[in-house]
N, C-alpha and C. Protein backbone atom coordinates (compact mmCIF):
# COMPACT_ATOMS: atom_id res chain seq x y z
N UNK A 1 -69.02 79.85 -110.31
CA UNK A 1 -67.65 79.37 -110.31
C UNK A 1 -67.04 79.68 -111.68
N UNK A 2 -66.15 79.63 -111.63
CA UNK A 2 -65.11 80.56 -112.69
C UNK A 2 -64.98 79.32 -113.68
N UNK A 3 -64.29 79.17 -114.87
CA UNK A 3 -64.22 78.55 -116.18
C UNK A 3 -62.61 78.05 -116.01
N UNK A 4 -62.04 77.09 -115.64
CA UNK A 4 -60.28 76.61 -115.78
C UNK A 4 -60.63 76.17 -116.92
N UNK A 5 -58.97 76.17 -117.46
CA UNK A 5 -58.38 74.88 -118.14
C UNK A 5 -59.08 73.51 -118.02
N UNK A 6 -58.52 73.69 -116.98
CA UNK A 6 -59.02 72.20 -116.43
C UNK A 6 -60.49 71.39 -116.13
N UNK A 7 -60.89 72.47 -116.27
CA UNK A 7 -62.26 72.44 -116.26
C UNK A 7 -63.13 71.92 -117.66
N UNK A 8 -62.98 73.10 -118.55
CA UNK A 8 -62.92 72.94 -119.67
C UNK A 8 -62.48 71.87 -120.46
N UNK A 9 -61.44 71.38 -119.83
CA UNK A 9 -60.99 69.60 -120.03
C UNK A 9 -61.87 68.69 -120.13
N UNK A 10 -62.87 68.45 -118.83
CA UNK A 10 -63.62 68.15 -118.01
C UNK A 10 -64.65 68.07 -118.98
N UNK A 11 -65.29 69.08 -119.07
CA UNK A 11 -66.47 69.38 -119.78
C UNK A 11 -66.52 68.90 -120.89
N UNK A 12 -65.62 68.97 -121.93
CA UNK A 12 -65.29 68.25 -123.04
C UNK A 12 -65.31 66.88 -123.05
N UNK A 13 -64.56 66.45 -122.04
CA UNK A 13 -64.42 65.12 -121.52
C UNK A 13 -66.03 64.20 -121.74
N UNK A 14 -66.75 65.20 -120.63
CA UNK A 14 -68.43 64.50 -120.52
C UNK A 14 -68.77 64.74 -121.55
N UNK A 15 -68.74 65.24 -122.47
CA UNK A 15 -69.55 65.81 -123.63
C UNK A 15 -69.18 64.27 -124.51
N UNK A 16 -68.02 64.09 -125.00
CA UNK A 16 -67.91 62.83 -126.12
C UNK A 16 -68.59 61.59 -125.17
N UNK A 17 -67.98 61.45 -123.87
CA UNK A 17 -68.55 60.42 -123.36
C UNK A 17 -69.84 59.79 -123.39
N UNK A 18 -70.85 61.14 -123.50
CA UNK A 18 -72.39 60.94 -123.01
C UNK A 18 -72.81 60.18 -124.33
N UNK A 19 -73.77 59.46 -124.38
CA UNK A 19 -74.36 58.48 -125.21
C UNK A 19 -73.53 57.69 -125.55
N UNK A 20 -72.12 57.13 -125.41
CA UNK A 20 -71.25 56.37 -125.39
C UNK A 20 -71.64 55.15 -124.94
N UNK A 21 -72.46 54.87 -123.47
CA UNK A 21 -72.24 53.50 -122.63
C UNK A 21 -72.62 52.31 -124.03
N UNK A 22 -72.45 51.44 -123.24
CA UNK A 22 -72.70 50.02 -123.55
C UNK A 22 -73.93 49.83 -123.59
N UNK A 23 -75.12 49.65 -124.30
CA UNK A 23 -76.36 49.43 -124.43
C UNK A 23 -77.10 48.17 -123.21
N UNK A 24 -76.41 47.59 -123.20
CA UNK A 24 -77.13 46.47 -122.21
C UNK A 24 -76.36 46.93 -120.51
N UNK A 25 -75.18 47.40 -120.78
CA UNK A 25 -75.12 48.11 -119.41
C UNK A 25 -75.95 48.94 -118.77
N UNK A 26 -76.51 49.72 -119.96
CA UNK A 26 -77.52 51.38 -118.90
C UNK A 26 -78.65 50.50 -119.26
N UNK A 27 -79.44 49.40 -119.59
CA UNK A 27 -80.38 48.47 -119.63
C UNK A 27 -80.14 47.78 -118.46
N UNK A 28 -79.31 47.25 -118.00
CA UNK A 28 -78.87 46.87 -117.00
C UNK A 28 -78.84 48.16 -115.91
N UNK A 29 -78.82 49.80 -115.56
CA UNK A 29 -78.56 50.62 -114.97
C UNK A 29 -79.59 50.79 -114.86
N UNK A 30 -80.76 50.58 -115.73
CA UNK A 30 -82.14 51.25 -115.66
C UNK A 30 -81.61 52.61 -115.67
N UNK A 31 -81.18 53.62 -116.30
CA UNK A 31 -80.98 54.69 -116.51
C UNK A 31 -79.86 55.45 -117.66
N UNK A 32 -80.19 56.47 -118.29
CA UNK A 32 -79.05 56.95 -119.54
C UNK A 32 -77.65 57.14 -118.16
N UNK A 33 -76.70 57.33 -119.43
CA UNK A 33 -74.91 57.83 -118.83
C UNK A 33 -75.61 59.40 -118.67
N UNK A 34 -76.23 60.12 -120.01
CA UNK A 34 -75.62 61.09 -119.98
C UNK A 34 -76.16 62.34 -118.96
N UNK A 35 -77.16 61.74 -118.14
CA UNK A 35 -77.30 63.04 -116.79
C UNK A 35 -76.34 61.97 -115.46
N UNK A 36 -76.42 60.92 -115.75
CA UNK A 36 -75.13 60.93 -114.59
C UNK A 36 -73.70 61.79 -114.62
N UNK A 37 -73.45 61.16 -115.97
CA UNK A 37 -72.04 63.02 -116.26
C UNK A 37 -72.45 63.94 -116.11
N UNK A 38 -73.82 64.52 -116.34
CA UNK A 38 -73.91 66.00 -116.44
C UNK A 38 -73.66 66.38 -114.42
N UNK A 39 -74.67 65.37 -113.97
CA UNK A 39 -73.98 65.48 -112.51
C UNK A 39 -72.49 65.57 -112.08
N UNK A 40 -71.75 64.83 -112.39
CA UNK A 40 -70.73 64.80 -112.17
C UNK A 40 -69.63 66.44 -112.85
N UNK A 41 -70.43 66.95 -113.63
CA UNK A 41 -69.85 68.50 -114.25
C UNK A 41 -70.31 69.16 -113.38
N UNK A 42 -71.28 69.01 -113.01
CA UNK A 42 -72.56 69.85 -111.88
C UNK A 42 -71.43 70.33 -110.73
N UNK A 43 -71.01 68.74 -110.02
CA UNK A 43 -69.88 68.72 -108.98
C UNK A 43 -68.82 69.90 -109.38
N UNK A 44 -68.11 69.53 -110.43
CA UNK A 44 -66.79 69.86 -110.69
C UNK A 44 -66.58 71.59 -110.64
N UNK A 45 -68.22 71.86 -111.42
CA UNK A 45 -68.24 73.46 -111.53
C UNK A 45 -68.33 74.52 -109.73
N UNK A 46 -69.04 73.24 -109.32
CA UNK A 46 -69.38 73.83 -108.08
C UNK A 46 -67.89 73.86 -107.42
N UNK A 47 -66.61 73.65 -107.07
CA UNK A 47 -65.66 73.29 -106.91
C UNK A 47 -65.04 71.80 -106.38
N UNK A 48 -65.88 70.69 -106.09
CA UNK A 48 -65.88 69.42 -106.20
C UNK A 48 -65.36 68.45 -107.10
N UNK A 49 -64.16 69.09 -107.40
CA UNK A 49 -63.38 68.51 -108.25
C UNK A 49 -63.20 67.03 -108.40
N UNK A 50 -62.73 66.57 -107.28
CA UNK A 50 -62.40 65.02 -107.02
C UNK A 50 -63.94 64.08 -106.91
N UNK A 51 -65.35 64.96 -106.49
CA UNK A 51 -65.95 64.22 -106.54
C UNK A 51 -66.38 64.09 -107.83
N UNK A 52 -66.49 65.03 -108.17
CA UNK A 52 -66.83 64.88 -110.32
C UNK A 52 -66.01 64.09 -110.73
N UNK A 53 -64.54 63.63 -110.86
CA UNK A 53 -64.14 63.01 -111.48
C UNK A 53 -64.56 61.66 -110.85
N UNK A 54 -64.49 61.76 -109.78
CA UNK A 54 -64.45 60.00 -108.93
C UNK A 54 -66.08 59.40 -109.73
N UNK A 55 -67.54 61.09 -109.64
CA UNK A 55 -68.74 60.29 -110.18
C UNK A 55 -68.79 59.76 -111.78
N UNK A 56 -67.67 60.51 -112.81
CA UNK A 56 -67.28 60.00 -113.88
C UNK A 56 -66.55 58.55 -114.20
N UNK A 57 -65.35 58.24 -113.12
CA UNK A 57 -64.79 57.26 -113.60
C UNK A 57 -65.61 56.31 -113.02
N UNK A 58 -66.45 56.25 -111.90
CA UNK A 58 -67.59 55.48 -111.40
C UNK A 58 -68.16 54.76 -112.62
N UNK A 59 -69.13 55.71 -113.14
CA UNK A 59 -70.31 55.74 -114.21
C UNK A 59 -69.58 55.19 -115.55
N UNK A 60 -68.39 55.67 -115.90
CA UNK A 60 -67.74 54.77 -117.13
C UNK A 60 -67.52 53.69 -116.76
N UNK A 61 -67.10 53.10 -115.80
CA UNK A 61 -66.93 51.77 -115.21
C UNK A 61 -68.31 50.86 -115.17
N UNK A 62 -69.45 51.51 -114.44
CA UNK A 62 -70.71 50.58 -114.37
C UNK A 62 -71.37 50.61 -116.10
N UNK A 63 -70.90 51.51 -116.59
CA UNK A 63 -71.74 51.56 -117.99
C UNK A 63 -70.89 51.48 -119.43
N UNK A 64 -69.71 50.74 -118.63
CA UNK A 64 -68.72 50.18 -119.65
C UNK A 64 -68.34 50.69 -121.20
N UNK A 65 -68.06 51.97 -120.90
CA UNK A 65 -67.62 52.78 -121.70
C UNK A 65 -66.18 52.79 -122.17
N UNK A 66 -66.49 52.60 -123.55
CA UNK A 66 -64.90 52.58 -124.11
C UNK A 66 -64.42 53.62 -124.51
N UNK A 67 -62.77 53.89 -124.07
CA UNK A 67 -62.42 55.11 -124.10
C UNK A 67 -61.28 55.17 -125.32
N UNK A 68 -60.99 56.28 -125.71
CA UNK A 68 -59.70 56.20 -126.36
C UNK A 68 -58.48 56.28 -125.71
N UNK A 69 -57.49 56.64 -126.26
CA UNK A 69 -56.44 56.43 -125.32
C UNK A 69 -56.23 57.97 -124.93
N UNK A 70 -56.67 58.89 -125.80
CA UNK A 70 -56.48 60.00 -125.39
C UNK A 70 -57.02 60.54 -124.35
N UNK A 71 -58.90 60.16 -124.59
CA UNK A 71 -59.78 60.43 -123.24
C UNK A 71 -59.12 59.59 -121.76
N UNK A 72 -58.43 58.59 -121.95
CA UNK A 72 -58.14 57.99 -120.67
C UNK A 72 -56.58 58.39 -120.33
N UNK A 73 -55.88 59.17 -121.10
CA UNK A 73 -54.54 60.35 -120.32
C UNK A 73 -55.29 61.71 -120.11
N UNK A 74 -56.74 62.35 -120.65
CA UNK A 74 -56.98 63.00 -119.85
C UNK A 74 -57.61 62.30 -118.50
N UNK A 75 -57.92 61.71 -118.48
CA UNK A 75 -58.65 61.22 -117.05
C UNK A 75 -57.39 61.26 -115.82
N UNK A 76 -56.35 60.36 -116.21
CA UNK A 76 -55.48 60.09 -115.73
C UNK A 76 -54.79 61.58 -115.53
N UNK A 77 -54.41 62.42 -116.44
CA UNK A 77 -54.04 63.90 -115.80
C UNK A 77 -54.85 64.58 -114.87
N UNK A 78 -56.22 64.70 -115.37
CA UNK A 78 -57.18 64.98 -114.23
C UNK A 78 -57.25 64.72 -113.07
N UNK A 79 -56.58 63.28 -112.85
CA UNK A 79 -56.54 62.83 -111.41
C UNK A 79 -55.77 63.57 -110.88
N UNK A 80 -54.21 63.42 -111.42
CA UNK A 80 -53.11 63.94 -110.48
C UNK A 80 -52.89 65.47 -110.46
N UNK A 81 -53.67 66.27 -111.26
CA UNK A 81 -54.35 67.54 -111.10
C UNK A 81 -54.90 67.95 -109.76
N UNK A 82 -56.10 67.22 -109.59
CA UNK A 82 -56.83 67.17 -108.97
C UNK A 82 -56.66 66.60 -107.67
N UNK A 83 -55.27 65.96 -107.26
CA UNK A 83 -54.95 64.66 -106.51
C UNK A 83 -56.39 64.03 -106.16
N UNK A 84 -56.71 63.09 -106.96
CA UNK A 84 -57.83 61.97 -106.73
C UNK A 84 -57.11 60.32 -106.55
N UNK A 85 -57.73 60.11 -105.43
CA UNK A 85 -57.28 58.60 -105.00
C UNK A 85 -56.83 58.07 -106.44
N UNK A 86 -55.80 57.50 -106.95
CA UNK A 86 -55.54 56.57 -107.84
C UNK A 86 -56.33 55.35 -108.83
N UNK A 87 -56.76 54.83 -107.07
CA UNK A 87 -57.61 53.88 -107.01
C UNK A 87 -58.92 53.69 -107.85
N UNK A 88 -58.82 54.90 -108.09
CA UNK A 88 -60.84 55.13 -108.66
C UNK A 88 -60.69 55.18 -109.67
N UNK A 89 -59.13 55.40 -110.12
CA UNK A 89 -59.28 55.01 -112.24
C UNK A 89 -58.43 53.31 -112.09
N UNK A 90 -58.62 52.98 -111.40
CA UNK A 90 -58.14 51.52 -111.29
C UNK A 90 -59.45 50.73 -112.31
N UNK A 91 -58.88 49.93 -113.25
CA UNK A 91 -60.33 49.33 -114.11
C UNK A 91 -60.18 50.12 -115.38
N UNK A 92 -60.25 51.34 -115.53
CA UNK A 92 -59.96 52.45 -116.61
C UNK A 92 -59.52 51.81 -118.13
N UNK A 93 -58.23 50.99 -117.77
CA UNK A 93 -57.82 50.99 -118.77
C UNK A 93 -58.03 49.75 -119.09
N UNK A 94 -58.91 49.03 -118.73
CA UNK A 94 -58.97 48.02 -119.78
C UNK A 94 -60.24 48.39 -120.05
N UNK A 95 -60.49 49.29 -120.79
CA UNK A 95 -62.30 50.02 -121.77
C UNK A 95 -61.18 50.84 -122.17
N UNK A 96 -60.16 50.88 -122.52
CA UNK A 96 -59.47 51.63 -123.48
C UNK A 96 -59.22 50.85 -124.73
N UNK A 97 -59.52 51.60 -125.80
CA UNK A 97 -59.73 51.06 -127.34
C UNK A 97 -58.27 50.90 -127.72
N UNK A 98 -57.70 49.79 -128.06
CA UNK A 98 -56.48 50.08 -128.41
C UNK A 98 -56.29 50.82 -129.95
N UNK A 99 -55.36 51.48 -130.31
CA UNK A 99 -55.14 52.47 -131.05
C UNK A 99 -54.54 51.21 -132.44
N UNK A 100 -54.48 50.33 -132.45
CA UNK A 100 -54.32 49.77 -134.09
C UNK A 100 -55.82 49.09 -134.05
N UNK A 101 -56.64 48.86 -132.87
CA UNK A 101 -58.61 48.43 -133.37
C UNK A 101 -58.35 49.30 -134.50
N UNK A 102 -58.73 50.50 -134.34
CA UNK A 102 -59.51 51.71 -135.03
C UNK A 102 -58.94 51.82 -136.67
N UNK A 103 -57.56 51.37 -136.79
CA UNK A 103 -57.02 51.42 -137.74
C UNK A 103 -57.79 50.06 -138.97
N UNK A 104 -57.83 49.14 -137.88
CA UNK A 104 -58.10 47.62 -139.00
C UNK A 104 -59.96 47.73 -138.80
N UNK A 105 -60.61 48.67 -138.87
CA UNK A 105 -62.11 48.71 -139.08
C UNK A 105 -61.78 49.39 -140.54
């Protein structure tokens, strides 16, 4: 399968994410985030677009990953890219870091 934009989005996307989760969440998962994303790229390359993103915003959700605000307008573009149910970044944004945290550390 060929290399998009959008893809490339994607890929980037899983890449900061992976080793990200919440420590007592993937303790709680019995398993790492970062081959559940790599699955979910696995999907996307194969042309399974909507299911890669749907197994991403899944896996950030159970493994309570905090996002920035930037990673969560790509997610959110990705969707309507991709037309992916809405629904499945429903939850999303509250694991978004608000942008004055980062400032007062």
């Amino acid at each position: 399968m060929y290399w998009t934009e959008d893809r490339r989005r994607f890929q980037r996307l899983v890449e900061a994410l992976s080793g990200r989760a919440d420590a007592q969440a993937e303790a709680e998962m019995g398993a790492p985030l970062g081959p559940r994303l790599a699955d979910s790229l696995v999907d996307v390359m194969a042309g399974e677009e909507q299911l890669g993103l749907d197994t991403l915003c899944v896996n950030v959700l159970d493994y309570r990953v905090r996002l920035t605000g930037e990673e969560y307008a790509t997610i959110t573009d990705l969707a309507e890219c991709w037309a992916l149910d809405v629904r499945v970044i429903d939850g999303l944004n509250e694991l978004v870091i608000p942008d004055d945290a980062s400032e007062c550390s």
